[in-house]
C-alpha atoms as a PDB file:
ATOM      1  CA  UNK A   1     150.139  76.354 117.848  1.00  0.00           C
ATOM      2  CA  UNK A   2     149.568  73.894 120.644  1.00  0.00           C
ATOM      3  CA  UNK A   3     152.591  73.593 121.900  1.00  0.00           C
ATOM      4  CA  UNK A   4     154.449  73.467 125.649  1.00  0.00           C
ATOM      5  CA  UNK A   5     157.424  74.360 125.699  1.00  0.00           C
ATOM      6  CA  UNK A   6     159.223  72.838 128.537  1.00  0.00           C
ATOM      7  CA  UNK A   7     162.685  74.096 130.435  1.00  0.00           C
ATOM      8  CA  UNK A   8     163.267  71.523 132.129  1.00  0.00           C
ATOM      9  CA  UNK A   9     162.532  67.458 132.486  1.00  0.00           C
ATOM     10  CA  UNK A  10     160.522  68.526 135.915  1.00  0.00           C
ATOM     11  CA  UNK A  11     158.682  71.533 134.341  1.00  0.00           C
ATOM     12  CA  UNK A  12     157.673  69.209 131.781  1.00  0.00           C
ATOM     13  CA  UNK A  13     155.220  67.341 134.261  1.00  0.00           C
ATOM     14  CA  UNK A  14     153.261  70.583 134.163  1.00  0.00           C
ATOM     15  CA  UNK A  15     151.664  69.854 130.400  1.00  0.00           C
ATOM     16  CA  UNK A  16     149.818  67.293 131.522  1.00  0.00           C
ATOM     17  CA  UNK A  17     147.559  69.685 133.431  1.00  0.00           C
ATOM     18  CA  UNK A  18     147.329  72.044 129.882  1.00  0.00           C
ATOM     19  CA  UNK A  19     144.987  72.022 127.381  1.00  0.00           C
ATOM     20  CA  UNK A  20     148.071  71.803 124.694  1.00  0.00           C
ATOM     21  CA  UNK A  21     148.500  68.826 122.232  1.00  0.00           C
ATOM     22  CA  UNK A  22     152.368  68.868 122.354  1.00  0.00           C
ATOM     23  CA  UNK A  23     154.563  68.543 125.478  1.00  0.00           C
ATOM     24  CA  UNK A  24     158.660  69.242 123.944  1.00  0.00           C
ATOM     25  CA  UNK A  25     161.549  69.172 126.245  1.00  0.00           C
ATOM     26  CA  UNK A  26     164.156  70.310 123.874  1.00  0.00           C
ATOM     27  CA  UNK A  27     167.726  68.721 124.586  1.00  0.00           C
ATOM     28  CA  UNK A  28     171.266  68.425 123.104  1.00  0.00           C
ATOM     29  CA  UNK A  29     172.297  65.339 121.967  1.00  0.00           C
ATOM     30  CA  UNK A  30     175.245  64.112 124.742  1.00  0.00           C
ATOM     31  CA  UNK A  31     179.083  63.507 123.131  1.00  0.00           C
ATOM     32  CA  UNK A  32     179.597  60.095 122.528  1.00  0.00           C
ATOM     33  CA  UNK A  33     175.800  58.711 121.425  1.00  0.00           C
ATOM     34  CA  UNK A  34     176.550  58.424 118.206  1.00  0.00           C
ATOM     35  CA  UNK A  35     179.424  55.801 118.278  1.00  0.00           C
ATOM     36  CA  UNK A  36     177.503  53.905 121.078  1.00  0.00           C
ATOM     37  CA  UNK A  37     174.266  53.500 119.078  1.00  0.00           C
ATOM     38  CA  UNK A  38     175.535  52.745 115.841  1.00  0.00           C
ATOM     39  CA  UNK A  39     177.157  49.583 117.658  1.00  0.00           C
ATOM     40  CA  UNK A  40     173.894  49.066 119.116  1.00  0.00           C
ATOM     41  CA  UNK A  41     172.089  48.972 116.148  1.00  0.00           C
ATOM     42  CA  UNK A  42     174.364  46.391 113.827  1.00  0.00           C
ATOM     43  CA  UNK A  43     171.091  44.148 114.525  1.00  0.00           C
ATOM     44  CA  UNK A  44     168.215  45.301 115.085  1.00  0.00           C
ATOM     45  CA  UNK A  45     165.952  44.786 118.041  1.00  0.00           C
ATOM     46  CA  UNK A  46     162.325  45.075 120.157  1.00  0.00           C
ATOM     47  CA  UNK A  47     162.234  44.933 124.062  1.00  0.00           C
ATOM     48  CA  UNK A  48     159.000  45.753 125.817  1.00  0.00           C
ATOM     49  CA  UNK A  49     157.433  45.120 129.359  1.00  0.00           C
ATOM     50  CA  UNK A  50     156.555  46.983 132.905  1.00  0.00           C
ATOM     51  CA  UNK A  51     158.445  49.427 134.166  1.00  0.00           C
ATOM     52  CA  UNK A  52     157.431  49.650 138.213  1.00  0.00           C
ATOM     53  CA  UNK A  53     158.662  52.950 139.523  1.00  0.00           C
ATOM     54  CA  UNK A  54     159.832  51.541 142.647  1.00  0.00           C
ATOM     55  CA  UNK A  55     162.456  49.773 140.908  1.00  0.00           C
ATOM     56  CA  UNK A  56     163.228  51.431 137.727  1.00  0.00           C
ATOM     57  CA  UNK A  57     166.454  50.874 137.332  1.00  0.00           C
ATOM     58  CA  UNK A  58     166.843  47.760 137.912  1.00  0.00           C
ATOM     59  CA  UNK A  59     163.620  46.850 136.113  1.00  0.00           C
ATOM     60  CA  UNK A  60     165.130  48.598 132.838  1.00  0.00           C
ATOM     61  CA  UNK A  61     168.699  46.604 133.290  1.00  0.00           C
ATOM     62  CA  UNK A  62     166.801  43.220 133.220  1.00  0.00           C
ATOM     63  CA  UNK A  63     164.989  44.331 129.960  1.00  0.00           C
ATOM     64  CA  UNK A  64     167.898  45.987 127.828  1.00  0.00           C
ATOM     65  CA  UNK A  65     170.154  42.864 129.207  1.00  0.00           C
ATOM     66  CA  UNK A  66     168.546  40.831 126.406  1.00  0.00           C
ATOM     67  CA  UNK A  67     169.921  43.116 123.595  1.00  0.00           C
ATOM     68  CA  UNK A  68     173.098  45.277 125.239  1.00  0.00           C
ATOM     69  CA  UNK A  69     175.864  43.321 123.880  1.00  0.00           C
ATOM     70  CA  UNK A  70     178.454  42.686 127.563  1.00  0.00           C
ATOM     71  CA  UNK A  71     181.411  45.083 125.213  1.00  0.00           C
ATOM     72  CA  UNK A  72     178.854  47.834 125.359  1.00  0.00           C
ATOM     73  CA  UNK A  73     177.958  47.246 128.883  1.00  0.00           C
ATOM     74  CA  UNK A  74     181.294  48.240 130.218  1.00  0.00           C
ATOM     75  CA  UNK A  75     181.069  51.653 127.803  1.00  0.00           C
ATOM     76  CA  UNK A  76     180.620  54.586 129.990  1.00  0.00           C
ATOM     77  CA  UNK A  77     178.222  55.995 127.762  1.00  0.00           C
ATOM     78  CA  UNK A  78     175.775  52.673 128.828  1.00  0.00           C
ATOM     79  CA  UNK A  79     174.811  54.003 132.472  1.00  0.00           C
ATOM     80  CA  UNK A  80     174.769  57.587 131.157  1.00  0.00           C
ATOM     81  CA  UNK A  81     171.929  56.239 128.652  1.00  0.00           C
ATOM     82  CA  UNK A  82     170.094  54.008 131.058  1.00  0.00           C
ATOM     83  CA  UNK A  83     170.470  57.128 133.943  1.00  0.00           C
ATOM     84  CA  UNK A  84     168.438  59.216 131.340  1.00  0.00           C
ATOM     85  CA  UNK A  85     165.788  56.558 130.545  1.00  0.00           C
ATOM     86  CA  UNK A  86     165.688  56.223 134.253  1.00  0.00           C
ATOM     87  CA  UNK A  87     164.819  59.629 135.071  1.00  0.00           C
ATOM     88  CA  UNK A  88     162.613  59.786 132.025  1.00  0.00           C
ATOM     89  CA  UNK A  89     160.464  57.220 133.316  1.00  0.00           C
ATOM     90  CA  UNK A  90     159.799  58.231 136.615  1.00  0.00           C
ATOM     91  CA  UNK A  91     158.721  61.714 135.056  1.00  0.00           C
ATOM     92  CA  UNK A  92     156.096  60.427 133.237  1.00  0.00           C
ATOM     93  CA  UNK A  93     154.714  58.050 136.004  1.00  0.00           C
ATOM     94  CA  UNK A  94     154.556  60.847 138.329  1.00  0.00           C
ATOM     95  CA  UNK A  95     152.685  62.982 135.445  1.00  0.00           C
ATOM     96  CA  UNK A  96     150.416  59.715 134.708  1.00  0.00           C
ATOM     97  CA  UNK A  97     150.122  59.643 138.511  1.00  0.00           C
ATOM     98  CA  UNK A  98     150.518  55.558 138.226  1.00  0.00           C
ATOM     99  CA  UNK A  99     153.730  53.093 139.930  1.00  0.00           C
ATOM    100  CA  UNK A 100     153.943  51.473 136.979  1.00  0.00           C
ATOM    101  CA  UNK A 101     154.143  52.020 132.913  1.00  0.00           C
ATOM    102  CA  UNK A 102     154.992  50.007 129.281  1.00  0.00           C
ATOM    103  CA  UNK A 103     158.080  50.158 127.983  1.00  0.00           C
ATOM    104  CA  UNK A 104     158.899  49.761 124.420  1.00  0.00           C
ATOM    105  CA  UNK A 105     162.373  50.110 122.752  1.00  0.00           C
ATOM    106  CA  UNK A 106     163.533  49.314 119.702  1.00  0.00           C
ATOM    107  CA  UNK A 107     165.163  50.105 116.000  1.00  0.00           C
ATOM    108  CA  UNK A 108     161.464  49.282 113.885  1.00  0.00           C
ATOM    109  CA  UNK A 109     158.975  52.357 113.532  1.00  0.00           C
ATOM    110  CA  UNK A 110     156.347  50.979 111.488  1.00  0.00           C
ATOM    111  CA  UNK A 111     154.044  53.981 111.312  1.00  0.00           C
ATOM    112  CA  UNK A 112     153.589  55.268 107.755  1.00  0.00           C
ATOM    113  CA  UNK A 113     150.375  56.981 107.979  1.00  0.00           C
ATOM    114  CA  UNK A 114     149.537  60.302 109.937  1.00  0.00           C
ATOM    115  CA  UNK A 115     147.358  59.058 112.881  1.00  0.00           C
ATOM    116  CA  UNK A 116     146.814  60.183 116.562  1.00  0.00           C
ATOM    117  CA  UNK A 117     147.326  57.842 119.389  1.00  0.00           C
ATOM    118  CA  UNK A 118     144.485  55.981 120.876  1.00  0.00           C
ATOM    119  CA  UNK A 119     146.061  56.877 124.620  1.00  0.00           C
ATOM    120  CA  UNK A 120     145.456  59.666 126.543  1.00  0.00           C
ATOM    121  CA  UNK A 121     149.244  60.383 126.547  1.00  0.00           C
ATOM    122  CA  UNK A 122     152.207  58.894 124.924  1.00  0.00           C
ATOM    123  CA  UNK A 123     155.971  59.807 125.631  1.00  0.00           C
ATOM    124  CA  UNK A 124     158.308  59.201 122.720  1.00  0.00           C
ATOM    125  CA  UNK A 125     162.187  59.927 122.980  1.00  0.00           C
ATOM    126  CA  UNK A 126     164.557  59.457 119.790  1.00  0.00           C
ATOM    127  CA  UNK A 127     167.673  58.300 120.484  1.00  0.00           C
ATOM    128  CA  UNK A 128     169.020  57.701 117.463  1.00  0.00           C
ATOM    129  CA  UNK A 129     168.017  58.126 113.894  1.00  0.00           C
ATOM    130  CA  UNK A 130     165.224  61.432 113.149  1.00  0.00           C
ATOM    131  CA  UNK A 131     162.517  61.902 115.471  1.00  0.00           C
ATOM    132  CA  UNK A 132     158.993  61.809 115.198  1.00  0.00           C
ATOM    133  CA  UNK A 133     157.430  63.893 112.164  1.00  0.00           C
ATOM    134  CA  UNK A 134     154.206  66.505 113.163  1.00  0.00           C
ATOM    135  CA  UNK A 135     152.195  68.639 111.108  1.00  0.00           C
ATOM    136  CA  UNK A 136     150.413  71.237 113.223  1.00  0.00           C
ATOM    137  CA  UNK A 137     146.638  71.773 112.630  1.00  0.00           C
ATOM    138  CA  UNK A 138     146.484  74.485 110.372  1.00  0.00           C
ATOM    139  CA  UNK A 139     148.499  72.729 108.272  1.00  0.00           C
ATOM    140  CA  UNK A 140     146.962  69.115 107.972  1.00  0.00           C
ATOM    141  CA  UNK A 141     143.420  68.225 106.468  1.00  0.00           C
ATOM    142  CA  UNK A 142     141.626  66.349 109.193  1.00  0.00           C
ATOM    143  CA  UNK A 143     138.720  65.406 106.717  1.00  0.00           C
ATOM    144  CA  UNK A 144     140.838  63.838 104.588  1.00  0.00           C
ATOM    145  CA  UNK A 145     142.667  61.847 107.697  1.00  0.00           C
ATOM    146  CA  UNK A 146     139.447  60.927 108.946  1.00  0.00           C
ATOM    147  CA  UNK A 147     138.541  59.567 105.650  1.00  0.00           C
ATOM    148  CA  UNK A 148     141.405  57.398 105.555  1.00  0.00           C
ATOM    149  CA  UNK A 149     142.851  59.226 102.880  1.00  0.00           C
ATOM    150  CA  UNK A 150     146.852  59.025 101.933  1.00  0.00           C
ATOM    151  CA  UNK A 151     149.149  61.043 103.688  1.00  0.00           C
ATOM    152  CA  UNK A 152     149.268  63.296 100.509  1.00  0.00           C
ATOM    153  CA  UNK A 153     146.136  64.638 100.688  1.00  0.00           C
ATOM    154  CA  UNK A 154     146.137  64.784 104.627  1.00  0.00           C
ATOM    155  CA  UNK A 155     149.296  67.710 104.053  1.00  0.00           C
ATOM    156  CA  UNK A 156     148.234  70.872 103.010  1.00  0.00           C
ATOM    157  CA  UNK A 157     151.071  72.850 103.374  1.00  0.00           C
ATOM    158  CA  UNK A 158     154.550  70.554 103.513  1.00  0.00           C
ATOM    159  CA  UNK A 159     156.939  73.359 104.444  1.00  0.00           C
ATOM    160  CA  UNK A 160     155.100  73.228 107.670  1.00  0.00           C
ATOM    161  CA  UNK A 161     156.199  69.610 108.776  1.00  0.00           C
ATOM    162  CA  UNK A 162     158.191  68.972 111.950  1.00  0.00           C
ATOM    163  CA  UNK A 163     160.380  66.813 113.197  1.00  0.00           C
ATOM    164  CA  UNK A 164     161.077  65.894 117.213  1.00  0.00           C
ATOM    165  CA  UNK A 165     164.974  66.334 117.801  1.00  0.00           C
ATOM    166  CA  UNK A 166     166.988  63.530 118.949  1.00  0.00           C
ATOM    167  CA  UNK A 167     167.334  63.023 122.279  1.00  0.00           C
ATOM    168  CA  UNK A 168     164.380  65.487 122.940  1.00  0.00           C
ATOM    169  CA  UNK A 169     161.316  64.456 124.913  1.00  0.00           C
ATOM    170  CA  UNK A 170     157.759  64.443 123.689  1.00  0.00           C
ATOM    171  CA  UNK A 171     154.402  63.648 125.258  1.00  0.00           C
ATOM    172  CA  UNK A 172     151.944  63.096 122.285  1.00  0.00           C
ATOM    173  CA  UNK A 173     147.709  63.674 123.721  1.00  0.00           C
ATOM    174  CA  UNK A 174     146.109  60.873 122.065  1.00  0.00           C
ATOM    175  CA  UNK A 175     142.740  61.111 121.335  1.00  0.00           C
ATOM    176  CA  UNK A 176     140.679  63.293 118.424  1.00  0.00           C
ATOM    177  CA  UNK A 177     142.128  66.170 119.072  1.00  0.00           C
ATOM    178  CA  UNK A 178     145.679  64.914 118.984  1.00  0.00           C
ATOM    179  CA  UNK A 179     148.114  66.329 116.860  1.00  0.00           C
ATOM    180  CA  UNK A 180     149.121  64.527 113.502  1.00  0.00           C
ATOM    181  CA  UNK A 181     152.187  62.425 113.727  1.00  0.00           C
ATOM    182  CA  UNK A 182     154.220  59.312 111.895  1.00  0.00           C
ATOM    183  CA  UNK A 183     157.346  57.500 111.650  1.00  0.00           C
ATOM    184  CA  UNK A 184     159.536  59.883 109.465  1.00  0.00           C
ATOM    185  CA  UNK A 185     160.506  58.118 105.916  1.00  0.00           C
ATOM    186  CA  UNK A 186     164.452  57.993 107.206  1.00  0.00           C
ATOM    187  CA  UNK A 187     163.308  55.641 109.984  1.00  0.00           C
ATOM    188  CA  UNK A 188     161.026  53.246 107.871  1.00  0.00           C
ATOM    189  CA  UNK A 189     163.864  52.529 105.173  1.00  0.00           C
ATOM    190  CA  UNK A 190     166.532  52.455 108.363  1.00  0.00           C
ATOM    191  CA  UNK A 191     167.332  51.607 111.982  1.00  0.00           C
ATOM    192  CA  UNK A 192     166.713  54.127 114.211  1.00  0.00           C
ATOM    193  CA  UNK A 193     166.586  53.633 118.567  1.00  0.00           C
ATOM    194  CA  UNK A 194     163.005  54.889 119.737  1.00  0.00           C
ATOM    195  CA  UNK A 195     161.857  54.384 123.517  1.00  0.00           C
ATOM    196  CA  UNK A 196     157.628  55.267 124.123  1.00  0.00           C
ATOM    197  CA  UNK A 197     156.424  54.906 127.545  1.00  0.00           C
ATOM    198  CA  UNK A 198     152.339  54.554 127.862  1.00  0.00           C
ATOM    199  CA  UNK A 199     150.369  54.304 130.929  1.00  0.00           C
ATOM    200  CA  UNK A 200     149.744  50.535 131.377  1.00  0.00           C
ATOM    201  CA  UNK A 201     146.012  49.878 132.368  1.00  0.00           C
ATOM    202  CA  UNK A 202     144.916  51.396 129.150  1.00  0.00           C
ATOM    203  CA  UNK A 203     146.536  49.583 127.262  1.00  0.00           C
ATOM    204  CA  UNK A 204     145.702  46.565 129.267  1.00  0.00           C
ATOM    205  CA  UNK A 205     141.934  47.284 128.782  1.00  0.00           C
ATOM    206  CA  UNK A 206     142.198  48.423 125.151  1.00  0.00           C
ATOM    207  CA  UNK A 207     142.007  46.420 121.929  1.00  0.00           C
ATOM    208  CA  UNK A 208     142.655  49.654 119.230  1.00  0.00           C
ATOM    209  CA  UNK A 209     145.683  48.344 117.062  1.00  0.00           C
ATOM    210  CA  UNK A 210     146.439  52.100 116.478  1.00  0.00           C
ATOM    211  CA  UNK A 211     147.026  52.498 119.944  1.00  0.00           C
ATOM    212  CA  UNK A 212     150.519  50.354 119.104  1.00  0.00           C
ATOM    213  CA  UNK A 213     151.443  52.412 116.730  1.00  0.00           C
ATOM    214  CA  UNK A 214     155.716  52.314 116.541  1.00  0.00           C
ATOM    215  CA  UNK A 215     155.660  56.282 116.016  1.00  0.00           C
END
């Protein structure tokens, strides 16, 4: 299976140099996240924009500003949340070896279909709701992916499927040799909070709609 295991948010940085599909930073989901995001997701919502590593802090405060009621502001949980999306960031600039990446939160996964990114990397962390859904290779049908089949006949063996844990980080290789992902069925019929972080120039030069996939 091509998988890297990582120990640690900084050890995770190493994948990028692998030949593995699948970066995982396993981690427990932190007390109090469950009554914070269930007040954050009584609407639903979509932020996206640059995150400059200079400044990421402050760069993430002006986005989530537009959707982090001023009640939940003042929860302690708040600057725990944004202190993790912080430090997630800057990992994944220094692995992308760029000052600056997209950001894209939001309660919407729209991905039905098993597909692999059209980016060379893609970070996805679950905050709330289920996580990303994989099928490793020996258990998905690539033939019948790349004939656009259903996702049916793209499973061969569905006792193999995955799912990304909350609050665990991920770093999808896009690509043809990516692994096999989608938005799991709980998050299409329901709000869930995803964040996905993807180096910025390629998306800026690209025109691939699967590259915006909402995995």
């Amino acid at each position: 299976m091509s998988i890297f295991r990582a120990n640690s948010l900084q050890s995770l940085i190493e994948f990028s140099e692998s030949t593995l599909q699948l970066g995982i930073f396993e981690r427990k989901q932190p007390e109090g996240s469950d009554t914070f995001f269930k007040n954050l997701m009584k609407k639903d919502f979509e932020i996206k924009g640059s995150v400059d590593l200079t400044n990421v802090r402050h760069d993430l405060s002006k986005l989530l500003i537009k959707i982090i009621d001023p009640s939940l502001r003042v929860n302690e949980f708040y600057n725990y949340w944004l202190s993790d999306m912080e430090e997630v960031c800057k990992t994944f600039c220094y692995m992308e070896s760029t000052n600056s990446l997209s950001f894209w939160l939001g309660t919407k996964r729209g991905c039905r279909r098993y597909h692999v990114d059209n980016v060379p990397k893609r970070l996805l962390v679950t905050y709330a709701g289920q996580g990303t859904e994989w099928i490793p290779n020996n258990a998905a049908d690539r033939h019948a992916y790349e004939a656009g089949e259903p996702n049916n006949n793209i499973i061969r063996n569905k006792n193999e499927l995955n799912f990304i844990d909350r609050w665990s980080i991920a770093i999808f290789k896009g690509g043809s040799d990516g692994i096999l992902h989608r938005t799991p069925d709980s998050a299409l019929n329901g709000p869930s909070i995803l964040m996905r972080l993807d180096h910025p120039e390629f998306l800026k030069n690209t025109s691939s709609a699967e590259t915006f996939e909402l995995n």
